[in-house]
C-alpha atoms as a PDB file:
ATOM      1  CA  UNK A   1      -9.000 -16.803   3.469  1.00  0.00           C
ATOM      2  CA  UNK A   2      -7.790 -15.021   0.186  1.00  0.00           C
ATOM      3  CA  UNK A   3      -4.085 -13.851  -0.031  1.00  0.00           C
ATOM      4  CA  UNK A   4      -2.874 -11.654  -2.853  1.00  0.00           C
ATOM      5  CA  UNK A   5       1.001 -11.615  -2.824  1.00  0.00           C
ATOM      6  CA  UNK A   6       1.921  -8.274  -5.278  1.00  0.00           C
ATOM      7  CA  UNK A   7       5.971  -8.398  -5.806  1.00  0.00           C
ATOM      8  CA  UNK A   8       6.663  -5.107  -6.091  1.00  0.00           C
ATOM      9  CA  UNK A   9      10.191  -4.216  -6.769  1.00  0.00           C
ATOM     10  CA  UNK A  10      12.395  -0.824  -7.109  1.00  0.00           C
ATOM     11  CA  UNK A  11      15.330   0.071  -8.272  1.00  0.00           C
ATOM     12  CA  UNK A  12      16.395   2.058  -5.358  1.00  0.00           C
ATOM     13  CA  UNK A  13      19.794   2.656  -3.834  1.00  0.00           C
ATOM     14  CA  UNK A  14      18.777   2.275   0.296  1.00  0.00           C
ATOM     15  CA  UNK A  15      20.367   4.793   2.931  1.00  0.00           C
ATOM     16  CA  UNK A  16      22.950   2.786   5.152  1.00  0.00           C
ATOM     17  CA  UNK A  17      22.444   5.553   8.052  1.00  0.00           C
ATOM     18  CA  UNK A  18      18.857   3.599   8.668  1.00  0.00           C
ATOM     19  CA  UNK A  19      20.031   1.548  11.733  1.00  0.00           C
ATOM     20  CA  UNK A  20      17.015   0.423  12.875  1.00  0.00           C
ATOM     21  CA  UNK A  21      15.417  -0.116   9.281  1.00  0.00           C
ATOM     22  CA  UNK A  22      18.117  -1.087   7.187  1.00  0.00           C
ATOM     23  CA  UNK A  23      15.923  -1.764   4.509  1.00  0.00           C
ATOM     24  CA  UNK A  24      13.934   1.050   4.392  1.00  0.00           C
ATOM     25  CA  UNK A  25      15.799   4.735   4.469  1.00  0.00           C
ATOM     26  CA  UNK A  26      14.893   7.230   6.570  1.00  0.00           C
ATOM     27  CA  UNK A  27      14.863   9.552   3.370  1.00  0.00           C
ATOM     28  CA  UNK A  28      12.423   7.083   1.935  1.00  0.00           C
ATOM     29  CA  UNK A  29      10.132   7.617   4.777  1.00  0.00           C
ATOM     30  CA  UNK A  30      10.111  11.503   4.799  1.00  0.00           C
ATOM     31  CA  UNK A  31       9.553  11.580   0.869  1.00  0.00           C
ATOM     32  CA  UNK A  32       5.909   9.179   2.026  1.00  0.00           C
ATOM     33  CA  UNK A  33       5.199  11.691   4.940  1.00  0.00           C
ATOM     34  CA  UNK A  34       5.251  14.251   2.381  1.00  0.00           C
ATOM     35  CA  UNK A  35       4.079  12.769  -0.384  1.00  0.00           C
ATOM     36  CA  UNK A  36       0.614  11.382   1.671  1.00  0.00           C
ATOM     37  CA  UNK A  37       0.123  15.238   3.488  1.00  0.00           C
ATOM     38  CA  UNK A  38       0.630  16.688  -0.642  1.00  0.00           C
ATOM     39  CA  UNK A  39      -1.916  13.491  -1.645  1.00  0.00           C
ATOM     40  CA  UNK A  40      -4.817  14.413   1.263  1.00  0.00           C
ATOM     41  CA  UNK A  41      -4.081  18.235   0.508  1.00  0.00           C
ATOM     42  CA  UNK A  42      -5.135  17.691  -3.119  1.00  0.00           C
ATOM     43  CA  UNK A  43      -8.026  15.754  -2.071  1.00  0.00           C
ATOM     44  CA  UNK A  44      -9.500  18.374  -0.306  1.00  0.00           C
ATOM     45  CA  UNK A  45      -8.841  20.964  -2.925  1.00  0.00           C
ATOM     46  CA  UNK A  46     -10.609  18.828  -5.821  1.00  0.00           C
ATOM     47  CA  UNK A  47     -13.968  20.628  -6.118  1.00  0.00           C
ATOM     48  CA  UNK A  48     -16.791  18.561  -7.560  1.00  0.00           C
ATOM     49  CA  UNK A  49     -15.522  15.382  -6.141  1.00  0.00           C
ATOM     50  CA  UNK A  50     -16.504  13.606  -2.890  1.00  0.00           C
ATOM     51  CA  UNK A  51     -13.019  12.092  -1.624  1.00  0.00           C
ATOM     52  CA  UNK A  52     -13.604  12.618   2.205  1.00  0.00           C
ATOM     53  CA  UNK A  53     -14.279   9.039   2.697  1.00  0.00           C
ATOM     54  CA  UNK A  54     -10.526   8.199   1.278  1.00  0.00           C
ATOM     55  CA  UNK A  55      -7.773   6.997   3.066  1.00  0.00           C
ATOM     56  CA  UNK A  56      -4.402   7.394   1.920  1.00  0.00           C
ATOM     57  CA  UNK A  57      -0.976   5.647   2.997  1.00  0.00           C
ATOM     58  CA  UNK A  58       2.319   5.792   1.722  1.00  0.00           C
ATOM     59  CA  UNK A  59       4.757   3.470   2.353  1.00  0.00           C
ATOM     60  CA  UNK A  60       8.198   2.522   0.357  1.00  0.00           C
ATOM     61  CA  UNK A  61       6.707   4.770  -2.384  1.00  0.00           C
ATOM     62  CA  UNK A  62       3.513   2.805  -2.840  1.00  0.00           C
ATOM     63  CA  UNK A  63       0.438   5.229  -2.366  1.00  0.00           C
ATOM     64  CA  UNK A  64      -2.489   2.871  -0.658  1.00  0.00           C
ATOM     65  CA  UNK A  65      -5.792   4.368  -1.386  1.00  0.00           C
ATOM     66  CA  UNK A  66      -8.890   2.538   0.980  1.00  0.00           C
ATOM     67  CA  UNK A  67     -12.210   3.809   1.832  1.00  0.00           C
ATOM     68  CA  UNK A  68     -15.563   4.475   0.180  1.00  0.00           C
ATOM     69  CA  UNK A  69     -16.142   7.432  -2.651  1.00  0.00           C
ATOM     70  CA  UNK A  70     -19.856   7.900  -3.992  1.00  0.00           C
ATOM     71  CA  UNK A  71     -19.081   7.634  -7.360  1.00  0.00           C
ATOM     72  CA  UNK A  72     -16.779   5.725 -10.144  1.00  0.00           C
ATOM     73  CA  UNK A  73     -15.342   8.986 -11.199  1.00  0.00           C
ATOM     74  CA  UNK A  74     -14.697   9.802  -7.461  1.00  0.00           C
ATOM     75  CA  UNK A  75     -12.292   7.206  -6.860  1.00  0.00           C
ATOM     76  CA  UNK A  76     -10.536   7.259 -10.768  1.00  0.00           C
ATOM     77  CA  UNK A  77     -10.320  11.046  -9.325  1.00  0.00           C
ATOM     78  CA  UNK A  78      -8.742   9.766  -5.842  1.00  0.00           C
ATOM     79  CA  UNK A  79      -6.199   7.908  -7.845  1.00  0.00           C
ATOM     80  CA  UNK A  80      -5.203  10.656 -10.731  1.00  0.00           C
ATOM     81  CA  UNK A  81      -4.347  13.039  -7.653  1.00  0.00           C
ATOM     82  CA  UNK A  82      -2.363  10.088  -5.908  1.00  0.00           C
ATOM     83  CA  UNK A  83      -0.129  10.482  -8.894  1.00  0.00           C
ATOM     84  CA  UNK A  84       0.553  13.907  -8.697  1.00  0.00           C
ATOM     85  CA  UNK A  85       3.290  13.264  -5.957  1.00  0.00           C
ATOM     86  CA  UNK A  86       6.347  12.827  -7.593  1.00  0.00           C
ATOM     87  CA  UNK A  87       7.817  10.706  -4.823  1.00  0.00           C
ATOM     88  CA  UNK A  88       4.879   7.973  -5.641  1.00  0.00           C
ATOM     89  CA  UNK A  89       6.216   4.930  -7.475  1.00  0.00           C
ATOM     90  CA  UNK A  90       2.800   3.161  -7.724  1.00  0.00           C
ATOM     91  CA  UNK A  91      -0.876   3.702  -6.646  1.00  0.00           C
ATOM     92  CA  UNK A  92      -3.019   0.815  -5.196  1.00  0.00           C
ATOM     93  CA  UNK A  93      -6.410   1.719  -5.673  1.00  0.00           C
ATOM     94  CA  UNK A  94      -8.509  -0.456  -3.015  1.00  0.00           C
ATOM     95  CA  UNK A  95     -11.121   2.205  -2.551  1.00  0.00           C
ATOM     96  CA  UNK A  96     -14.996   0.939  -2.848  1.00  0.00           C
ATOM     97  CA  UNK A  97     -17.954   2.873  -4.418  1.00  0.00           C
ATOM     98  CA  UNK A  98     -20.278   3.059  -1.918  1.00  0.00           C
ATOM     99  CA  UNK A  99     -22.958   5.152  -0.617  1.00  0.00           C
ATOM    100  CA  UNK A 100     -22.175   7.467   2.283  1.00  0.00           C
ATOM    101  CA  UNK A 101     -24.374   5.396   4.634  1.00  0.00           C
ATOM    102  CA  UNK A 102     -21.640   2.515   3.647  1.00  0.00           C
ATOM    103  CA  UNK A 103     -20.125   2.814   7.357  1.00  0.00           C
ATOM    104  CA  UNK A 104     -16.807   1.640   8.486  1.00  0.00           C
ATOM    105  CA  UNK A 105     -16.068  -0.174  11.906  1.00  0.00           C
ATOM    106  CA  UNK A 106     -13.041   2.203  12.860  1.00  0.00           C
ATOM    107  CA  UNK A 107     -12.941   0.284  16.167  1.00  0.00           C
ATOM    108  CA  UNK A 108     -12.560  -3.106  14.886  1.00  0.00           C
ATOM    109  CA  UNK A 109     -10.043  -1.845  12.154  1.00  0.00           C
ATOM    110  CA  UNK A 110      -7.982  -0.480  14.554  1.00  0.00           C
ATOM    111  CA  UNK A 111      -7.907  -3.503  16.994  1.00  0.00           C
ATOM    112  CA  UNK A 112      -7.210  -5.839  14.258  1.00  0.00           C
ATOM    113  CA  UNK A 113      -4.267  -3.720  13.149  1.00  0.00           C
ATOM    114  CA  UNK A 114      -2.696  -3.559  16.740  1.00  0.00           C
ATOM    115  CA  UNK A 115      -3.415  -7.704  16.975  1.00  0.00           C
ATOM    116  CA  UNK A 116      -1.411  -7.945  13.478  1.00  0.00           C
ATOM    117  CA  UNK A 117       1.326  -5.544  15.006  1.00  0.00           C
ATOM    118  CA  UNK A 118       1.614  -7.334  18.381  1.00  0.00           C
ATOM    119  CA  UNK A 119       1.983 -10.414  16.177  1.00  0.00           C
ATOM    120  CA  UNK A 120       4.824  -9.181  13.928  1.00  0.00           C
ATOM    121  CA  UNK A 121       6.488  -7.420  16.667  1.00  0.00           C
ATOM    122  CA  UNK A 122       7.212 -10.737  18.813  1.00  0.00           C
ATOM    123  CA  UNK A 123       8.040 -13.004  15.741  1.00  0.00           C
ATOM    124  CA  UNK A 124      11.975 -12.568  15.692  1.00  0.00           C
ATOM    125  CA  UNK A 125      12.052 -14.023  11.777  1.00  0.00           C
ATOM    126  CA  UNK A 126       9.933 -11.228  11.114  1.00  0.00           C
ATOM    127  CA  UNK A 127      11.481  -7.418  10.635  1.00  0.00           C
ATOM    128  CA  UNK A 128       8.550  -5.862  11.862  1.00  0.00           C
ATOM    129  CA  UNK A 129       9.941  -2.386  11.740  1.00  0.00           C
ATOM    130  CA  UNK A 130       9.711  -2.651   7.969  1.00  0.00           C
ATOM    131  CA  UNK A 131       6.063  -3.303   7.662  1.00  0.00           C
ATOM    132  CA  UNK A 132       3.020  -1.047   7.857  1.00  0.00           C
ATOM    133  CA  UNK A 133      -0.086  -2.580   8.805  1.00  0.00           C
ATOM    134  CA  UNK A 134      -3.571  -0.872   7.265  1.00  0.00           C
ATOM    135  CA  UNK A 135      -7.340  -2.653   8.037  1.00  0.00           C
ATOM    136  CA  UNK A 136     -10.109  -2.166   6.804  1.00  0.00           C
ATOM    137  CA  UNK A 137     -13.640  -4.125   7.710  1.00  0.00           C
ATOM    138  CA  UNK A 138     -11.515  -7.371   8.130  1.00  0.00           C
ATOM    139  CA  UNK A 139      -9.411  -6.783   4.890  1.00  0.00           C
ATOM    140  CA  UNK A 140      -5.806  -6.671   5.954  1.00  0.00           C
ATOM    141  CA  UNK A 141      -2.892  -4.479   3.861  1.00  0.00           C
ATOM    142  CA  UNK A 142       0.642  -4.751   4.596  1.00  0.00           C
ATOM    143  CA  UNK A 143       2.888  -2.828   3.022  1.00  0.00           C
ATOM    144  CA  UNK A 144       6.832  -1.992   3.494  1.00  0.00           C
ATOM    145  CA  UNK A 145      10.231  -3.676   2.526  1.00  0.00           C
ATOM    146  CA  UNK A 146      10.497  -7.950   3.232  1.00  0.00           C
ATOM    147  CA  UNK A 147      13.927  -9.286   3.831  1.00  0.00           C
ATOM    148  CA  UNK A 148      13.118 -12.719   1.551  1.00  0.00           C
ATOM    149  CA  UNK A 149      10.021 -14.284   0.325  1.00  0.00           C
ATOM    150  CA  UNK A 150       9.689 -16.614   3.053  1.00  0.00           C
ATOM    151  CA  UNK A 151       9.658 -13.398   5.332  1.00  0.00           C
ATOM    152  CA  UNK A 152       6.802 -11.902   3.221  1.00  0.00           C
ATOM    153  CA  UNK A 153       4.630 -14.810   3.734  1.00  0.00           C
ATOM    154  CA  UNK A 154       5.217 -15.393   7.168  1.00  0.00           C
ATOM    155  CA  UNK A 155       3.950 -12.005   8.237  1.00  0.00           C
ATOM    156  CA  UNK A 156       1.023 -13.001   6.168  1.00  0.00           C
ATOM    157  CA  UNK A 157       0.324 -15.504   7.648  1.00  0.00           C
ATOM    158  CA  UNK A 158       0.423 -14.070  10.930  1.00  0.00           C
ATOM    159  CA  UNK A 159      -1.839 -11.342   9.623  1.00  0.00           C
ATOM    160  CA  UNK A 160      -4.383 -14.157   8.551  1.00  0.00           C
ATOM    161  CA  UNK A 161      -4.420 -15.922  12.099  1.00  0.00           C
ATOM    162  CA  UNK A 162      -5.979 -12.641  13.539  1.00  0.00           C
ATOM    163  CA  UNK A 163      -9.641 -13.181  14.334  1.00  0.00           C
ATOM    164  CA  UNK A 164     -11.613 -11.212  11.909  1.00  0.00           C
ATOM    165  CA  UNK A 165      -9.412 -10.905   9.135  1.00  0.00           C
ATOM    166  CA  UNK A 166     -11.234 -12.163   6.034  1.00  0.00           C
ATOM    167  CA  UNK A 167      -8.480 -10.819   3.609  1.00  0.00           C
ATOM    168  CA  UNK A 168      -4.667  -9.906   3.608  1.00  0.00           C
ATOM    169  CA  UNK A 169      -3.264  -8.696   0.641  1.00  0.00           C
ATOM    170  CA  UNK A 170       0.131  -7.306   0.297  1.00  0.00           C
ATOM    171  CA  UNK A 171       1.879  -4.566  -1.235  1.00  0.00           C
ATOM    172  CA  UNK A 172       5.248  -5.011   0.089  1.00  0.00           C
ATOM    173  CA  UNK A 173       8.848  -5.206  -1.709  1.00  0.00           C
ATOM    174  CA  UNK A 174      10.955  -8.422  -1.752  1.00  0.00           C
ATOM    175  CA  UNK A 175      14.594  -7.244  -1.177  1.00  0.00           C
ATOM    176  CA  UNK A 176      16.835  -8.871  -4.382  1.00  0.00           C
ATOM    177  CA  UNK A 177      13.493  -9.851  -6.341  1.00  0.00           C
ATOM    178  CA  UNK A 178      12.807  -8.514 -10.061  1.00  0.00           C
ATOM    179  CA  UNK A 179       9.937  -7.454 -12.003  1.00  0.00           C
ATOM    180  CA  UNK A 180       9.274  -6.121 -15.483  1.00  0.00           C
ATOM    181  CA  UNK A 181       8.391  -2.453 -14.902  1.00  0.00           C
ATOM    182  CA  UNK A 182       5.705  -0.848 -17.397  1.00  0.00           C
ATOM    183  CA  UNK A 183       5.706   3.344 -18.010  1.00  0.00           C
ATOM    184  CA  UNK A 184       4.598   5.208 -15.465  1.00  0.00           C
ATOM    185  CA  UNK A 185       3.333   7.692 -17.372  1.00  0.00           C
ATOM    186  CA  UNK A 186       0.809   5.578 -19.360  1.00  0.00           C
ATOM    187  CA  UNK A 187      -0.690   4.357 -15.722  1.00  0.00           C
ATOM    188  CA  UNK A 188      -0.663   8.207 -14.664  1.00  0.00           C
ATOM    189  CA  UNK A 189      -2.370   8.880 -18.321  1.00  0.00           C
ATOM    190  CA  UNK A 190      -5.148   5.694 -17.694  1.00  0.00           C
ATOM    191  CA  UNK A 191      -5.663   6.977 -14.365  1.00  0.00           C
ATOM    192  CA  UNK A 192      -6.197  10.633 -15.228  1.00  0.00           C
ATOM    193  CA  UNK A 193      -8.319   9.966 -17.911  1.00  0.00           C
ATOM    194  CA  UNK A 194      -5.903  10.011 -20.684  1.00  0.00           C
ATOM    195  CA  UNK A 195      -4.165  13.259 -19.830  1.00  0.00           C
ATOM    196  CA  UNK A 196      -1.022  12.214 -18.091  1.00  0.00           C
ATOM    197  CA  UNK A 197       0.170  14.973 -14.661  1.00  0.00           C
ATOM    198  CA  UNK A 198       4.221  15.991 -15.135  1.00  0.00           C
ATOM    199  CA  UNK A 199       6.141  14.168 -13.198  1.00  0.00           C
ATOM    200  CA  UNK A 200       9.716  12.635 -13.230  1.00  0.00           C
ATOM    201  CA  UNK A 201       9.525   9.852 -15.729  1.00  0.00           C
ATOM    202  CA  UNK A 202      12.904   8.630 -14.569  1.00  0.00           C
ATOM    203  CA  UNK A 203      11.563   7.304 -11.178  1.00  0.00           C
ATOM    204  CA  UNK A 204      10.872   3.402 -12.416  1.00  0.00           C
ATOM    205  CA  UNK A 205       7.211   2.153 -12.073  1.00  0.00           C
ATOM    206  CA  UNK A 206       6.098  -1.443 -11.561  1.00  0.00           C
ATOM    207  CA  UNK A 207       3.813  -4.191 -12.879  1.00  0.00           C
ATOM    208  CA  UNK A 208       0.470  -4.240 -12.573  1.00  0.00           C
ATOM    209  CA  UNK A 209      -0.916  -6.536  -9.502  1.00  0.00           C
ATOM    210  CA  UNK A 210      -1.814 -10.154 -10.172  1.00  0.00           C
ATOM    211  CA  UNK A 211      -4.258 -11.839  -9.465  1.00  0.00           C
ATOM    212  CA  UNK A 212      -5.534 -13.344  -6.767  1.00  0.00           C
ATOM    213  CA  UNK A 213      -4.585 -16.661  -5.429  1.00  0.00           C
ATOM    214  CA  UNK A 214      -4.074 -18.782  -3.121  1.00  0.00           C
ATOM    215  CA  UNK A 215      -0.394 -19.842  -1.446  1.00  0.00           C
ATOM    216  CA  UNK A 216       0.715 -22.100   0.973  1.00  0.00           C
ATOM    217  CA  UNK A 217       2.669 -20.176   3.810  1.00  0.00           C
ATOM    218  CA  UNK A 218       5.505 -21.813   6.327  1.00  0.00           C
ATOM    219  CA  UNK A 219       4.081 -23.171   9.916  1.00  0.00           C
ATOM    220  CA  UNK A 220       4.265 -20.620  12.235  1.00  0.00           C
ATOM    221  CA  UNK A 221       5.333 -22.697  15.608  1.00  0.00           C
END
């Protein structure tokens, strides 16, 4: 089982009317609703390219692309457009080039997410209101706001217990944690090749992911 662990931090200034997600605003969450139905809009608008294999999923500003595109310059093209939403703090490209007969197993994706719900829901050390939950064949994605560290990798781990989860990897905020941001602009420019889309260069961006590896996560009872 591979875990990738991605600190991803904001400097963000949370809503305190958010009583049932105090870490995560309910402002926050309408800027993602908009910014995914702007994201999937542009998709379908982008002649030449083949992007309706490509899932998109905003969360805490983080645009989660998944799926299969046909071609290289399909999915750079599938990540250029997620930047175009100016609400987007960071794109996570996780989509595969594949050919169309590359099928996924909808069914299984969507039991495993439910299992990894059920899971978080029932673990009181867990917030589970504050995480979203994406699958895709047996690769796991959380996303969303953690409390501390410890809570982070405990929802992991309960993501990794699920049968048929080969993967989790996660995209999720540490509340009080710090990272080195780089320009936003420059990872809008690299994505678009080279010509950067206007946006508001004062939202902050983040580091790039890590790498892959391996961590030890606390007994769950």
């Amino acid at each position: 089982m591979k875990f990738r662990l991605i600190p991803l931090i904001f400097a963000l200034t949370l809503s305190a009317c958010a009583a049932i997600q105090p870490e995560r605003s309910i402002g926050r969450g309408i800027d993602d609703t908009n910014a995914s139905l702007s994201i999937k809009a542009a998709m379908t608008r982008a002649e030449g390219y083949a992007l309706d294999g490509v899932d998109v999923e905003v969360t805490d500003g983080i645009a989660l692309l998944t799926g299969t595109a046909p071609r290289e310059e399909d999915r750079r093209q599938a990540e250029c457009l997620a930047w175009s939403a100016l609400a987007v703090r960071a794109v996570e490209n996780e989509v595969t080039v594949a050919s169309a007969s590359t099928l996924r197993d909808g069914a299984r994706d969507s039991w495993i997410t439910q299992q990894v719900r059920s899971r978080l829901l029932r673990d009181r050390s867990v917030r589970s209101v504050n995480y979203n939950v994406e699958a895709e064949n047996g690769r796991v994605f959380l996303l969303g706001v953690a409390r501390t560290r410890g809570e982070l990798e405990r929802a992991a781990q309960h993501a990794s217990l699920v049968d048929g989860v080969t993967e989790v990897v996660t995209f999720v905020r540490v509340v009080g944690e710090e990272a080195t941001p780089v320009a936003r602009g420059a990872r809008q420019a690299a994505a678009c090749s080279g010509e950067a889309i206007p946006a508001n260069e004062s939202l902050p961006s983040l580091e790039p992911p890590q790498d892959v590896r391996s961590t030890t996560f606390t007994p769950i009872d």
